[in-house]
Protein backbone atom coordinates (compact mmCIF):
# COMPACT_ATOMS: atom_id res chain seq x y z
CA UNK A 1 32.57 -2.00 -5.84
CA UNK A 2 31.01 -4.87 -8.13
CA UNK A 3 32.70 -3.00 -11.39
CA UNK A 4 36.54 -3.06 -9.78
CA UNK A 5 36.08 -6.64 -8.80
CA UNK A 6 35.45 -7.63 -12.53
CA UNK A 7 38.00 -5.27 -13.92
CA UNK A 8 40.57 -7.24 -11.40
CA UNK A 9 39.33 -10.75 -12.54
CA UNK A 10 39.38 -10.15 -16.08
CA UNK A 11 42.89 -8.44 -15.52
CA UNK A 12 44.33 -11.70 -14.36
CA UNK A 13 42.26 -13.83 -16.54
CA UNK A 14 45.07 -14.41 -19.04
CA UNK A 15 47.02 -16.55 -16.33
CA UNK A 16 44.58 -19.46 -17.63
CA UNK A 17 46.75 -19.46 -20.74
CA UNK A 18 50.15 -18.69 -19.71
CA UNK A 19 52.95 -21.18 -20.89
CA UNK A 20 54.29 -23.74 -18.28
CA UNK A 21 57.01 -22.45 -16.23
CA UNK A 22 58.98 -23.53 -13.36
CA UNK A 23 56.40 -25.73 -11.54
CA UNK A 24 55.30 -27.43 -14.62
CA UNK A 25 58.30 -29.79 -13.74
CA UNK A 26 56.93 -31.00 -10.16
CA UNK A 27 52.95 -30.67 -9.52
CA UNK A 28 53.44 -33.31 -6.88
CA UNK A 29 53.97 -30.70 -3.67
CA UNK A 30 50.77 -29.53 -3.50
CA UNK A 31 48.25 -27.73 -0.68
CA UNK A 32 44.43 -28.38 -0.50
CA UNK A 33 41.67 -26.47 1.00
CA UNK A 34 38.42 -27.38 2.15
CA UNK A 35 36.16 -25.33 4.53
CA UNK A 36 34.75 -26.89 8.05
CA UNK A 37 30.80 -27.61 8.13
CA UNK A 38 28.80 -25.32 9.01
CA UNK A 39 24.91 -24.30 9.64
CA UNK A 40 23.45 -22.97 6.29
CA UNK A 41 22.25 -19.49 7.16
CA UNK A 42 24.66 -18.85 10.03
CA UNK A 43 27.13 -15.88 10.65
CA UNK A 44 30.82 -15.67 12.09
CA UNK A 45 33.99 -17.48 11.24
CA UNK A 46 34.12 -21.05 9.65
CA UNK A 47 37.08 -23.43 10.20
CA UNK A 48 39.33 -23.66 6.91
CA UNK A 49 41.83 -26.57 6.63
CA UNK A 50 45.04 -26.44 4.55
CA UNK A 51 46.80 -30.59 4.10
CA UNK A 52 49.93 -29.95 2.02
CA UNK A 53 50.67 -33.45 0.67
CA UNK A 54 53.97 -34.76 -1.42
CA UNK A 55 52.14 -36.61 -3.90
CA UNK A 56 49.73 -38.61 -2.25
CA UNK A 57 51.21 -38.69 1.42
CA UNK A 58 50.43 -36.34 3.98
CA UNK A 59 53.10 -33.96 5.27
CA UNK A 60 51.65 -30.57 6.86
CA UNK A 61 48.10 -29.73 8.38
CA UNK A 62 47.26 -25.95 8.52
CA UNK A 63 43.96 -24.15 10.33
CA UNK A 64 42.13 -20.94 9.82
CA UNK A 65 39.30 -19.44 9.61
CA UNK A 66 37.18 -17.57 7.06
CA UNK A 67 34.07 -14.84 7.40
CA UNK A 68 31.01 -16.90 6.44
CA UNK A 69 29.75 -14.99 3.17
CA UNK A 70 32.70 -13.15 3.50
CA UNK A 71 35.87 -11.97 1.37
CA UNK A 72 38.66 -13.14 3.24
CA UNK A 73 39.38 -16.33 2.02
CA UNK A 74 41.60 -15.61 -0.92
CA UNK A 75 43.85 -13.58 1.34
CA UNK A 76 43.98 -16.03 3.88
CA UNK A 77 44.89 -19.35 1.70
CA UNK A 78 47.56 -16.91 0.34
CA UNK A 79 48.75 -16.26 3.67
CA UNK A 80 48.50 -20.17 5.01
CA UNK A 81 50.46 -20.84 1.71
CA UNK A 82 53.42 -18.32 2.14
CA UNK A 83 54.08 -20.17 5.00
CA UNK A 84 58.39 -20.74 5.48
CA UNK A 85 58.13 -24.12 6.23
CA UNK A 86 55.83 -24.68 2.99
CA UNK A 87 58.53 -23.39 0.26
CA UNK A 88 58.20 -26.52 -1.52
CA UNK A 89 54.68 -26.44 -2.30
CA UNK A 90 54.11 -25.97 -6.27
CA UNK A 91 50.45 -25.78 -6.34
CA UNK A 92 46.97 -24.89 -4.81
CA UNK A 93 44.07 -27.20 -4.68
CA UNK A 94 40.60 -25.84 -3.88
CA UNK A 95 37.69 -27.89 -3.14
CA UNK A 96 35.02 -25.78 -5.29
CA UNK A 97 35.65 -22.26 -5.65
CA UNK A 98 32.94 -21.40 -3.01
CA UNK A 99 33.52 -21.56 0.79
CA UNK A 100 31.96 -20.52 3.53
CA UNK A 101 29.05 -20.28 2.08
CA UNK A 102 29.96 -17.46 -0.66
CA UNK A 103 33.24 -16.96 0.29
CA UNK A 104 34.41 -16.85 -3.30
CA UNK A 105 37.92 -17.74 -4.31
CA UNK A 106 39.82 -15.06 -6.84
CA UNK A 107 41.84 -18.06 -8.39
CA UNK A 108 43.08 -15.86 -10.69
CA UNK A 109 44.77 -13.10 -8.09
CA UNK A 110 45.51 -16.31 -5.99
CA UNK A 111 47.81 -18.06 -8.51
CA UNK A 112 49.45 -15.13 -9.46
CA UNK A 113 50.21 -13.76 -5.30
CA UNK A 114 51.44 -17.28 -4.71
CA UNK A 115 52.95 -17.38 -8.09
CA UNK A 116 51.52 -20.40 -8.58
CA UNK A 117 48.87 -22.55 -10.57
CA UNK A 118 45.53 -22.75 -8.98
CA UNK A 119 43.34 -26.15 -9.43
CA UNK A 120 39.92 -26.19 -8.78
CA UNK A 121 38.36 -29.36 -8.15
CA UNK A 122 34.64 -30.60 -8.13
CA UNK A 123 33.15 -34.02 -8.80
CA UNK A 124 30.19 -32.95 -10.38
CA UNK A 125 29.91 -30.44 -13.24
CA UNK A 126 28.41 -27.54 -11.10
CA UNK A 127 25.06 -26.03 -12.02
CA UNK A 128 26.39 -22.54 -12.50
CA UNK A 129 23.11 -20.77 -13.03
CA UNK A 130 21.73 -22.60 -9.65
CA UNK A 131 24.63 -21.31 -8.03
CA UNK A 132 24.66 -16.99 -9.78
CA UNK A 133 21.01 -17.29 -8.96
CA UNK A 134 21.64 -18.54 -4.91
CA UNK A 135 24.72 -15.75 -4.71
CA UNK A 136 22.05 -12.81 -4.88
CA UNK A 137 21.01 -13.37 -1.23
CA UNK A 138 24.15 -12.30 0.02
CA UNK A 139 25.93 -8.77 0.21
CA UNK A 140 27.65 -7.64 -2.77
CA UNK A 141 26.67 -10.42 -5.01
CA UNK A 142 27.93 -8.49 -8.00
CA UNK A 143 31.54 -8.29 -7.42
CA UNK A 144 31.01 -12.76 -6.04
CA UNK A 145 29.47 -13.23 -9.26
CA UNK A 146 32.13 -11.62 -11.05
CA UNK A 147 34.83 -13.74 -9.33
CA UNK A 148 33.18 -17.10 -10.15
CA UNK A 149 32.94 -15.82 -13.68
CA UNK A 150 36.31 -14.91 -14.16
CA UNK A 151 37.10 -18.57 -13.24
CA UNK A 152 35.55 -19.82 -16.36
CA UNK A 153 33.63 -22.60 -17.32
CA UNK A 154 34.35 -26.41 -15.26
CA UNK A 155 35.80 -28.74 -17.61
CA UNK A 156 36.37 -32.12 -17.69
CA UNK A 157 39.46 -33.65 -16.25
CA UNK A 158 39.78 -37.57 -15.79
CA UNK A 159 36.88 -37.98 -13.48
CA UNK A 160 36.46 -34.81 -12.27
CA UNK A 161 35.48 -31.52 -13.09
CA UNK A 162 37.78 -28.32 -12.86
CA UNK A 163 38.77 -24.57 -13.13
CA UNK A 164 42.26 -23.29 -13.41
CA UNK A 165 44.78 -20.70 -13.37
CA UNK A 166 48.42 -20.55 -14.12
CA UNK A 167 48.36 -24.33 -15.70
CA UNK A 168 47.25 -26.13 -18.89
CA UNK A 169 44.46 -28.60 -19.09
CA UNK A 170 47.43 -31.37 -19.70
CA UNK A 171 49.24 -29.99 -16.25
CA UNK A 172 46.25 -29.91 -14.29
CA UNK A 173 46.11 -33.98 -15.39
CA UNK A 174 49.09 -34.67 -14.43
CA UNK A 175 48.48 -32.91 -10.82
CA UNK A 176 45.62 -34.82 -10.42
CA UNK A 177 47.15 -38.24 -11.52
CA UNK A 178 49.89 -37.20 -8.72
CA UNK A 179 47.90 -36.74 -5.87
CA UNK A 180 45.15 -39.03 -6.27
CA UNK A 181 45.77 -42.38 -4.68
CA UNK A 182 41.96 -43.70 -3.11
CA UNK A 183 39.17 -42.67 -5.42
CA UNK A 184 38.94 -39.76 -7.97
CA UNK A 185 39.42 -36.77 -5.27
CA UNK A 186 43.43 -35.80 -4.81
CA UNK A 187 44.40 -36.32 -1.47
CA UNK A 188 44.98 -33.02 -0.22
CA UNK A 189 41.55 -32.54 -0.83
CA UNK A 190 40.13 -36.01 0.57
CA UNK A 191 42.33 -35.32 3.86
CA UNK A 192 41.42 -31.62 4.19
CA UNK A 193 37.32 -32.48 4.05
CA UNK A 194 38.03 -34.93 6.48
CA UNK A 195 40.25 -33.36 8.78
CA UNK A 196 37.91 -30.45 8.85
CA UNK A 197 35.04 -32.39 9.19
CA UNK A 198 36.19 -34.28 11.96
CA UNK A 199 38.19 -31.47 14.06
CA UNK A 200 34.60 -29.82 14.00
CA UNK A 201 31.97 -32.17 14.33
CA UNK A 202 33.71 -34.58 16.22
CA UNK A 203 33.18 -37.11 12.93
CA UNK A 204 34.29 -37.12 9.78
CA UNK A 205 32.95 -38.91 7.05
CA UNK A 206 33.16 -38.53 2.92
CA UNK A 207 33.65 -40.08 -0.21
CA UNK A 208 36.22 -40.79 -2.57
């Protein structure tokens, strides 16, 4: 199973270099995910959050939920995002590729389904061969692996630290210089960790 998941990322990798196209004009309608806490080591479904912002204000809250270790998520932020009443959203924002535990994100198959760019978003450079090394407890570690791969290497952007598909380095600044209003995270991002956070714990809390 591991071999078709890499032969499907690296088929879409080339959306990492594609030319700008229509949404290279707007990157200010924009939908962030974050996943809900949860107990490290549990099973089941974890809460996912979708906050589709115009720029930096707040128009549309969306919940789901994702397998914990699963392989679900992709299809699901794809479904949350075809949404009617979200036809003006231009762009995905992901908080880490990683969710639910290893719940790994095909950016690449995302972008192109939503026909869309994908922006992954961390604050920290992540330690990648912490993280390949922490995948092999889980089933089918292989094929995860191969997803984060085909994401490529976090770069610097601004203040942060990011993967994409479907958009330049220059677009994914200008995203982020559009969304972010308190801090260094983009809003849809800040608001999804804390909506999640709070709708599950009863508190939220986080940083900017």
């Amino acid at each position: 199973m591991w071999h078709d998941a890499v032969s499907h990322a690296l088929a879409h990798r080339p959306s990492l270099m594609t030319s700008p196209k229509r949404w290279a004009r707007r990157l200010s309608n924009v939908i962030g995910f974050d996943d809900a806490p949860h107990v490290r080591g549990s099973a089941g479904r974890v809460g996912l959050i979708g906050c589709v912002c115009s720029g930096p204000r707040l128009d549309i809250v969306l919940r789901d939920t994702i397998e914990k270790d699963g392989d679900d998520a992709t299809s699901v932020m794809k479904r949350l995002a075809s949404d009617v009443d979200l036809s003006h959203v231009r762009g995905v924002m992901l908080q880490g590729i990683t969710f639910a535990g290893f719940n790994v994100i095909d950016i690449h198959r995302l972008s192109t389904e939503l026909d869309m760019p994908v922006l992954v978003v961390t604050r920290r450079k992540p330690r990648l061969e912490l993280v390949f090394k922490a995948v092999m407890a889980v089933p089918d570690w292989q094929a995860k692996r191969a997803l984060m791969e085909a994401a490529g290497e976090p770069e610097a952007c601004g203040d942060v630290y990011v993967q994409r598909a479907g958009l330049s380095h220059a677009e994914a600044e200008r995203m982020l210089e559009r969304t972010t209003q308190h801090g260094i995270i983009p809003e849809p991002l800040r608001l999804a960790h804390l909506i999640a956070g709070g709708t599950t714990t009863g508190k939220s809390r986080g940083r900017t």
